[in-house]
PDB file of N, CA and C in Angstrom:
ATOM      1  N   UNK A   1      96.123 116.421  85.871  1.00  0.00           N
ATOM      2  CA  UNK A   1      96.670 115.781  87.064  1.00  0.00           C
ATOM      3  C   UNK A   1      97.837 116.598  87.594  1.00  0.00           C
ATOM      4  N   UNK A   2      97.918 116.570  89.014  1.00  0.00           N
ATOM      5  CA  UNK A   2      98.610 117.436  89.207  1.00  0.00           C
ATOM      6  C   UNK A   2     100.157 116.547  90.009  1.00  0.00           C
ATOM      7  N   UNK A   3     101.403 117.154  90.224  1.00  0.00           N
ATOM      8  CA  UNK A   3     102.110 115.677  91.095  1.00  0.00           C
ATOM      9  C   UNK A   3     102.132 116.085  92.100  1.00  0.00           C
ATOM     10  N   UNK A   4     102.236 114.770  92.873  1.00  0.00           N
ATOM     11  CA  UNK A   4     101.867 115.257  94.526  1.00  0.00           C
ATOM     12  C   UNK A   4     103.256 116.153  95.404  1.00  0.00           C
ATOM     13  N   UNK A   5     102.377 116.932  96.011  1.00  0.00           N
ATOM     14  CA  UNK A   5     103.742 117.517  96.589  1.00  0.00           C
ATOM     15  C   UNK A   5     104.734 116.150  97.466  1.00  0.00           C
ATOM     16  N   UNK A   6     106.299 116.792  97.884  1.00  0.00           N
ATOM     17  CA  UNK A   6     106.707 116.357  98.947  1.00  0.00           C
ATOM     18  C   UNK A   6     106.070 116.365 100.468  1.00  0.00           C
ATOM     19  N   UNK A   7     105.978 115.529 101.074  1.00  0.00           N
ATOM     20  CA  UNK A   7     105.540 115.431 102.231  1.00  0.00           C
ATOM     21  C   UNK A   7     106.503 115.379 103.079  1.00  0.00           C
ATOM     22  N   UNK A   8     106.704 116.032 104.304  1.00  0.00           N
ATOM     23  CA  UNK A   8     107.549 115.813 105.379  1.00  0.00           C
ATOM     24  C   UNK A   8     107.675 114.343 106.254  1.00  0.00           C
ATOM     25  N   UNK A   9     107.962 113.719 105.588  1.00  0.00           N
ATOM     26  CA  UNK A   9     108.043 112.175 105.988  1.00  0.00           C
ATOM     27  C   UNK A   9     109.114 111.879 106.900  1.00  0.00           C
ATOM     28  N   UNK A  10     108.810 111.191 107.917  1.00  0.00           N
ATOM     29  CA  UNK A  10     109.920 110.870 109.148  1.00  0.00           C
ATOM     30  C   UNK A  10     110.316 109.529 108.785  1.00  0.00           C
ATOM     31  N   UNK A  11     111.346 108.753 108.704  1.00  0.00           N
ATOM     32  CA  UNK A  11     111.474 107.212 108.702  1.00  0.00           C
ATOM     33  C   UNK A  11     110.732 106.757 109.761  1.00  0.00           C
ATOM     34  N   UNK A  12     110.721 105.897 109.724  1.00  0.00           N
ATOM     35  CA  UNK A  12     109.979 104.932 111.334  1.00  0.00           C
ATOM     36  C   UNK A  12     111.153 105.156 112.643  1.00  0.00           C
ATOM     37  N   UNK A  13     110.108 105.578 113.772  1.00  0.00           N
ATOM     38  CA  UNK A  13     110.869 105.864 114.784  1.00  0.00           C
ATOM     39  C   UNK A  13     110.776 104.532 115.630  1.00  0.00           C
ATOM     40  N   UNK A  14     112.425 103.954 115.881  1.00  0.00           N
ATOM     41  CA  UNK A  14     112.211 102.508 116.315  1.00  0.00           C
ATOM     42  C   UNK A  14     111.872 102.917 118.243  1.00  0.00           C
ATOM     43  N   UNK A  15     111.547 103.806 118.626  1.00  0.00           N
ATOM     44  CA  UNK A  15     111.002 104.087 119.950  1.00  0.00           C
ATOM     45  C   UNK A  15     110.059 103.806 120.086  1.00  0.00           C
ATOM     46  N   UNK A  16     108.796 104.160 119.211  1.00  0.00           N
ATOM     47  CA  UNK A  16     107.897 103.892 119.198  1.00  0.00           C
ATOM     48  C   UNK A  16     107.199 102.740 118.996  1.00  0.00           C
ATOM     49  N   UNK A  17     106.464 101.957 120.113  1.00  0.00           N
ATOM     50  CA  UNK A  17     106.110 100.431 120.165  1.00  0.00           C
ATOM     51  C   UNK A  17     105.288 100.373 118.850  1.00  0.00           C
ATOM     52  N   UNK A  18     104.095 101.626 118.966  1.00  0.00           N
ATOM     53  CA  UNK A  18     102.986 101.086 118.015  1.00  0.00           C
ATOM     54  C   UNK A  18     103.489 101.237 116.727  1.00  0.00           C
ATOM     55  N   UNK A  19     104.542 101.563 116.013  1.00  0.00           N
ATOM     56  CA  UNK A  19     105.060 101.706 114.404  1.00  0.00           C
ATOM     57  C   UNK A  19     106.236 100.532 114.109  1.00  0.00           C
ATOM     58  N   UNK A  20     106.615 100.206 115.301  1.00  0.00           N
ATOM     59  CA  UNK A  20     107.345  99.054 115.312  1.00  0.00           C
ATOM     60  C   UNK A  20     106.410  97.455 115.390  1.00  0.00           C
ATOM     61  N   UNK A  21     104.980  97.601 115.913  1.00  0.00           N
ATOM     62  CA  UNK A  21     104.384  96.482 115.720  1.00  0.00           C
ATOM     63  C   UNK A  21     103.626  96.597 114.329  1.00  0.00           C
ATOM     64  N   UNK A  22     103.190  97.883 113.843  1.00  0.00           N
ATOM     65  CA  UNK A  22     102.546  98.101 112.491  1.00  0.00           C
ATOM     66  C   UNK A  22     103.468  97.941 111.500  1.00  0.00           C
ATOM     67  N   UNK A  23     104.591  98.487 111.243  1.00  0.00           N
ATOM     68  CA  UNK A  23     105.477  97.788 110.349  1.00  0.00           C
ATOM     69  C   UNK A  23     106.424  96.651 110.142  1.00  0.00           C
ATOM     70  N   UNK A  24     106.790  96.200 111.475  1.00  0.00           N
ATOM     71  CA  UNK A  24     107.838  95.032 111.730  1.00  0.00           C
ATOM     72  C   UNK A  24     106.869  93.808 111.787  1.00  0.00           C
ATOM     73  N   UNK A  25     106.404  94.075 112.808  1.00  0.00           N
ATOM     74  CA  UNK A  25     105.850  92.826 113.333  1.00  0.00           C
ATOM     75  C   UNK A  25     104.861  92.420 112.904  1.00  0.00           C
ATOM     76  N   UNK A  26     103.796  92.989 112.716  1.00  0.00           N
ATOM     77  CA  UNK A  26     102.665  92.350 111.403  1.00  0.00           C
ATOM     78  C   UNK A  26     102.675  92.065 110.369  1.00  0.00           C
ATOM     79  N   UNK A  27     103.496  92.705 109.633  1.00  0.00           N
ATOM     80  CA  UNK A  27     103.760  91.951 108.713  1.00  0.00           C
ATOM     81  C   UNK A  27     104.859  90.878 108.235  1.00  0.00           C
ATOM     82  N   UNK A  28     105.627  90.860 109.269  1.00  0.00           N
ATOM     83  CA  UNK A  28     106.167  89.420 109.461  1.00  0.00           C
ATOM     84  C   UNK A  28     105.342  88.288 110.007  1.00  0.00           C
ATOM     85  N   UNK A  29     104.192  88.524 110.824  1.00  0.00           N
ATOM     86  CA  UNK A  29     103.491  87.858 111.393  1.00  0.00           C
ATOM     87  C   UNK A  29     102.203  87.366 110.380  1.00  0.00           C
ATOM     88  N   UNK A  30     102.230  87.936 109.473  1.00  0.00           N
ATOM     89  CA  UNK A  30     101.107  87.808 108.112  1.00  0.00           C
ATOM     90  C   UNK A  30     101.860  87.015 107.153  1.00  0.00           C
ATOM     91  N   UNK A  31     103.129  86.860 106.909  1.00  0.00           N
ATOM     92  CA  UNK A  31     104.359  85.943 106.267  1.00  0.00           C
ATOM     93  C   UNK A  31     104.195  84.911 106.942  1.00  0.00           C
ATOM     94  N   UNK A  32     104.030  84.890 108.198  1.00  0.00           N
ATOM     95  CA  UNK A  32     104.370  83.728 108.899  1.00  0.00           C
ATOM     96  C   UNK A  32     103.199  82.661 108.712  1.00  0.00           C
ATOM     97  N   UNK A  33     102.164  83.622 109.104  1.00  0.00           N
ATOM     98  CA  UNK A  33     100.614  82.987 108.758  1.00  0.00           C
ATOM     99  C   UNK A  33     100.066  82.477 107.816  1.00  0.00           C
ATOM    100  N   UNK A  34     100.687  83.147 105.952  1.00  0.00           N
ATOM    101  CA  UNK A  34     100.505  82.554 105.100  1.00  0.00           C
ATOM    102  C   UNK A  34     101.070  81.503 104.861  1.00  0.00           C
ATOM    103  N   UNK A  35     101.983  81.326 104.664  1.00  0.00           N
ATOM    104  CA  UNK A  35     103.282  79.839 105.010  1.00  0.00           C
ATOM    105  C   UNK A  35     102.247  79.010 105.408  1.00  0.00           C
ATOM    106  N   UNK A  36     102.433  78.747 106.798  1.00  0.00           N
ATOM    107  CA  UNK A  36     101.697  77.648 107.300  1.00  0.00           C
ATOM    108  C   UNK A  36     100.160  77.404 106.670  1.00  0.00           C
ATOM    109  N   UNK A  37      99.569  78.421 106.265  1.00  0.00           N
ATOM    110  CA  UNK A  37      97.965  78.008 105.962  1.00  0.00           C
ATOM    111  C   UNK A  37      97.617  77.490 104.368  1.00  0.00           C
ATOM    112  N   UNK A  38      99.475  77.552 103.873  1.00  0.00           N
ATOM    113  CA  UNK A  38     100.105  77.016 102.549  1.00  0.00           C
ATOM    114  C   UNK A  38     100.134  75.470 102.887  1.00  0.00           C
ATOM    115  N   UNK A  39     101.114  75.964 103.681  1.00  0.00           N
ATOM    116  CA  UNK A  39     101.547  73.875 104.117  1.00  0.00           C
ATOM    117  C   UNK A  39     100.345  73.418 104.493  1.00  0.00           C
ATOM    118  N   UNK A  40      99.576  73.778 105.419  1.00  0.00           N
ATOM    119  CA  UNK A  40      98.884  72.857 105.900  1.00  0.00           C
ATOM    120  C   UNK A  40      97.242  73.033 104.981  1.00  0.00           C
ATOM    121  N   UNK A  41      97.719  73.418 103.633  1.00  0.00           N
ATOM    122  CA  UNK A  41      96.224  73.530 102.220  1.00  0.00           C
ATOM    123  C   UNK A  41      97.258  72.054 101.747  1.00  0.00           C
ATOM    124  N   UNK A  42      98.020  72.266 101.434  1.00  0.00           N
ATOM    125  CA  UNK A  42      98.940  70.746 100.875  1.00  0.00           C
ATOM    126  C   UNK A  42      98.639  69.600 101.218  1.00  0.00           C
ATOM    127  N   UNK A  43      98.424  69.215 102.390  1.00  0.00           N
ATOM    128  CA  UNK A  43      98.369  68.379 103.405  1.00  0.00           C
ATOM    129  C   UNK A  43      96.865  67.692 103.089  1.00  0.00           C
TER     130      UNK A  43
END
């Protein structure tokens, strides 16, 4: 096995709409979704 090289990795550029809805917002929006489909299995 070999280890993986370093990759030139950028942080997330908050300019950019589509990396700001792929990392922010979906998956807050997948938090949000499980919750409720919690509460309302309880119910």
């Amino acid at each position: 096995m070999q280890i993986p090289k370093n990759q030139n990795n950028a942080p997330i550029d908050p300019s950019s709409p589509i990396e700001l809805l792929v990392f922010i917002a979906l998956p807050v929006l997948l938090i949000v979704v499980y919750f409720v489909a919690r509460r309302k299995r309880k119910k």
